[in-house]
C-alpha atoms as a PDB file:
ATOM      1  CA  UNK A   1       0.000   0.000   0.000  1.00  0.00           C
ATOM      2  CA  UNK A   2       1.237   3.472  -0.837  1.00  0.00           C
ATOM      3  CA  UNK A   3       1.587   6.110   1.292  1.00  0.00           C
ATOM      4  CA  UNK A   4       0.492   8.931  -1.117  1.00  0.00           C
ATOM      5  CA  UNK A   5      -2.270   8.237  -3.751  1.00  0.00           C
ATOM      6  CA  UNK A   6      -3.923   9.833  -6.631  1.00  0.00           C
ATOM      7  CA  UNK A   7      -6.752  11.987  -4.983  1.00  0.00           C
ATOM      8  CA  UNK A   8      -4.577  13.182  -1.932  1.00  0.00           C
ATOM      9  CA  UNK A   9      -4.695  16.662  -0.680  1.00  0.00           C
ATOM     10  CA  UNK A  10      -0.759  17.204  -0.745  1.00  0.00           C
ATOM     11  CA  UNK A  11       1.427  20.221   1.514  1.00  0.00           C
ATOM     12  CA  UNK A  12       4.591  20.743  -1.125  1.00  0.00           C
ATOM     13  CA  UNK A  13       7.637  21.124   1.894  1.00  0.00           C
ATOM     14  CA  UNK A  14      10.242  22.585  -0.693  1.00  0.00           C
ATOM     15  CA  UNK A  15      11.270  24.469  -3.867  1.00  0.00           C
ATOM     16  CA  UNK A  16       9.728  27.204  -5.832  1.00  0.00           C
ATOM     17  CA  UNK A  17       5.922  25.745  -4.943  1.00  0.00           C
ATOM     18  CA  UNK A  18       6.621  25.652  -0.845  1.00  0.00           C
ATOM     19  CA  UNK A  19       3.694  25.166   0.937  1.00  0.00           C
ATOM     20  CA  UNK A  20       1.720  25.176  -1.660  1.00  0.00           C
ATOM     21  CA  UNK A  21      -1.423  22.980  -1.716  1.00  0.00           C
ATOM     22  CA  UNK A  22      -2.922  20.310  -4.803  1.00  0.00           C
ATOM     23  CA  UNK A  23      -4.535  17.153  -5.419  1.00  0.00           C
ATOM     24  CA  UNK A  24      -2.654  14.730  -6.648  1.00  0.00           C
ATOM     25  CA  UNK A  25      -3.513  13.968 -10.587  1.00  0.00           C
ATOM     26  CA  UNK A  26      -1.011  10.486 -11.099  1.00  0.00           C
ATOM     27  CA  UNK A  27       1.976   8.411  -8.866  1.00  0.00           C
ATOM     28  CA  UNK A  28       4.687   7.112 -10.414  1.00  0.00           C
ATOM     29  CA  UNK A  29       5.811   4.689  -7.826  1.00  0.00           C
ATOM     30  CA  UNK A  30       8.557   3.227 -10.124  1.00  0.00           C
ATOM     31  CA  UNK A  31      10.697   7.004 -10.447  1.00  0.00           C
ATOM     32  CA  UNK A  32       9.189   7.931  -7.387  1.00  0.00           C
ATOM     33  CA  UNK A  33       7.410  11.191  -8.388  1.00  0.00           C
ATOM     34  CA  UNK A  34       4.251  12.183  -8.491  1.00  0.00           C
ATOM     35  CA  UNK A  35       1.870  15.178 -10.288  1.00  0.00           C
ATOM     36  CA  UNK A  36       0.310  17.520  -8.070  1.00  0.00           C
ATOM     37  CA  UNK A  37      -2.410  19.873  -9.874  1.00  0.00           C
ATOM     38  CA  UNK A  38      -1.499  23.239  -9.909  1.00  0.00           C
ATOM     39  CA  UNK A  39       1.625  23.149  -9.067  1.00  0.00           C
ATOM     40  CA  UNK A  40       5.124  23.142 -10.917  1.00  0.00           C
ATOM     41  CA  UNK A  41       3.872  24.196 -13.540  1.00  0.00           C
ATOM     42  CA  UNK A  42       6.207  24.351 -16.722  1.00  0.00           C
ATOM     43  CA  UNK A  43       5.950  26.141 -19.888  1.00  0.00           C
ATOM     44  CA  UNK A  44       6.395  23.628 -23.117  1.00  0.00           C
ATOM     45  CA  UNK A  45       6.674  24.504 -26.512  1.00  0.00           C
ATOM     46  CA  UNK A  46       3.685  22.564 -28.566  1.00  0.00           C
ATOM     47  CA  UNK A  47       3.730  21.421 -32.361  1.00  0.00           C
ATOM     48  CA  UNK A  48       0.956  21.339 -33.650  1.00  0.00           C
ATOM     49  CA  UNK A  49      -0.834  18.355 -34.277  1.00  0.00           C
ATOM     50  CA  UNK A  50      -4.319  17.373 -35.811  1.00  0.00           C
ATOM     51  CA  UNK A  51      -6.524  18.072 -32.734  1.00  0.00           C
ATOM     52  CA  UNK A  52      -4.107  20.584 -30.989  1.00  0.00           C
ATOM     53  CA  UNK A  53      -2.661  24.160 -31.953  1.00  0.00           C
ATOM     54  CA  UNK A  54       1.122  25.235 -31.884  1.00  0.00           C
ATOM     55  CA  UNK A  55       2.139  27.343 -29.294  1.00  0.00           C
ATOM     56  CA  UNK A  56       3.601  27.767 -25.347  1.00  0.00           C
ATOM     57  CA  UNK A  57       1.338  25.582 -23.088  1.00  0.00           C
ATOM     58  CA  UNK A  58       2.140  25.326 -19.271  1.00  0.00           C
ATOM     59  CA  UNK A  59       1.340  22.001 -17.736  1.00  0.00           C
ATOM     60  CA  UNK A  60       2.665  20.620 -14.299  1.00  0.00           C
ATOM     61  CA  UNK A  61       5.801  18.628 -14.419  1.00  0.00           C
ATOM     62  CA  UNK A  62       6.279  15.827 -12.235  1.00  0.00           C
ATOM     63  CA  UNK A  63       7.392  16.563  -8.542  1.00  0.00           C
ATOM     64  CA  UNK A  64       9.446  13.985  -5.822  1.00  0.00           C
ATOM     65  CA  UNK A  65       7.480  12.167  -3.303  1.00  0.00           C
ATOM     66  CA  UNK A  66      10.073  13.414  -0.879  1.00  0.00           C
ATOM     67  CA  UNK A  67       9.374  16.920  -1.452  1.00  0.00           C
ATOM     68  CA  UNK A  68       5.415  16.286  -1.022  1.00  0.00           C
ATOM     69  CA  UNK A  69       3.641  15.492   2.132  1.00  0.00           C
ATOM     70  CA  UNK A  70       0.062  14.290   2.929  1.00  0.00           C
ATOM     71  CA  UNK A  71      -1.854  17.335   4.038  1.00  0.00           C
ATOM     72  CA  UNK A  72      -3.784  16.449   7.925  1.00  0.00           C
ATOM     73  CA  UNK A  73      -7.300  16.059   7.359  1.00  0.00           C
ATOM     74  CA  UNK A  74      -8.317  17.852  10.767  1.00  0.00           C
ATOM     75  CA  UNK A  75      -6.254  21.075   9.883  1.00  0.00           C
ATOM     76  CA  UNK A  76      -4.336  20.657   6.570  1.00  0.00           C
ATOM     77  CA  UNK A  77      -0.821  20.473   7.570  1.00  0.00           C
ATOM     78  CA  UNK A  78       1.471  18.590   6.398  1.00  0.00           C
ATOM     79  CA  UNK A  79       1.706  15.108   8.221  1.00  0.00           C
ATOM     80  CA  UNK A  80       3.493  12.058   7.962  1.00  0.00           C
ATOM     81  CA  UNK A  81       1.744   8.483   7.064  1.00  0.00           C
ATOM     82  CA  UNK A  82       0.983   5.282   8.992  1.00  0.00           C
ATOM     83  CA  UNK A  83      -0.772   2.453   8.757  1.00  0.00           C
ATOM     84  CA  UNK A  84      -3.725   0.466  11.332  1.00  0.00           C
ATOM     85  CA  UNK A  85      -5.571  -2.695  10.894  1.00  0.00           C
ATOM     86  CA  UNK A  86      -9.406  -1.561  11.502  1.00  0.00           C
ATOM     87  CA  UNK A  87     -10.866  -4.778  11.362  1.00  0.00           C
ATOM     88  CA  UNK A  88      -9.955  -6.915   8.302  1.00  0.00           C
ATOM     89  CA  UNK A  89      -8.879  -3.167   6.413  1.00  0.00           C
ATOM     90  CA  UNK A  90      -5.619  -1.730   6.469  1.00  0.00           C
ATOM     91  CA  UNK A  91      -5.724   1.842   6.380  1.00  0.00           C
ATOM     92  CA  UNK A  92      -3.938   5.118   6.077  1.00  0.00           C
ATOM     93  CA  UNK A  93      -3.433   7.105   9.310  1.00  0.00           C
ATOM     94  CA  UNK A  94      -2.157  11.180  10.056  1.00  0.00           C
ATOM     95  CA  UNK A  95       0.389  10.629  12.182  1.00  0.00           C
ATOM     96  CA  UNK A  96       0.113  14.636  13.331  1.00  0.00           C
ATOM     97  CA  UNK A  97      -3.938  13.539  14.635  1.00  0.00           C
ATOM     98  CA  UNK A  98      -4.337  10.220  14.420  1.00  0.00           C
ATOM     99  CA  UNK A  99      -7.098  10.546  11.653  1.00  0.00           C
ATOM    100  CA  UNK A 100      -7.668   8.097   9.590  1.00  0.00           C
ATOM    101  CA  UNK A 101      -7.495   9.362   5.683  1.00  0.00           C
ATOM    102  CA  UNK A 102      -9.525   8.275   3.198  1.00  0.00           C
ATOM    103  CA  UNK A 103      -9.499   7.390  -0.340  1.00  0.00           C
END
């Protein structure tokens, strides 16, 4: 089980984006990165193509899941993860409150 999944509220802890908040769009667990909505965003240079138009788009760029932490659901800092047996589920717990997160 990962730690941080697509659909996680995510606290970025350093580089140009610090502190900012996003969703997380798609993991890749195999480079270890992940794409946070909003947020390094890069511009791109576009050819054009049947269904698109040349030009500069910005899009985000893949961050490290070091530099990205789970944001608390009770107050939305950032917090590390654990994990609990509830039953027959294993789930994903704040460490900062003790809240379970969902998703």
């Amino acid at each position: 089980m990962q730690k941080i999944r697509k659909g996680d509220k995510v606290v970025v802890l350093t580089g140009k984006d610090k502190g900012r908040t996003g969703e997380v769009v798609q993991v890749m667990p195999k480079e270890d990165r992940a794409v946070v909505r909003g947020v390094n965003m890069v511009k791109r240079h576009q050819r054009q193509t049947q269904n698109q138009e040349a030009g500069i788009i910005t899009k985000e760029a893949s961050i490290h899941l070091s530099n990205i932490a789970i944001a608390d659901p009770k107050d939305g800092k950032p917090t590390r993860v654990g994990f609990k047996v509830e039953g027959d589920k294993k789930v994903r717990v704040a460490k900062r409150s003790g809240e379970v997160i969902d998703g």
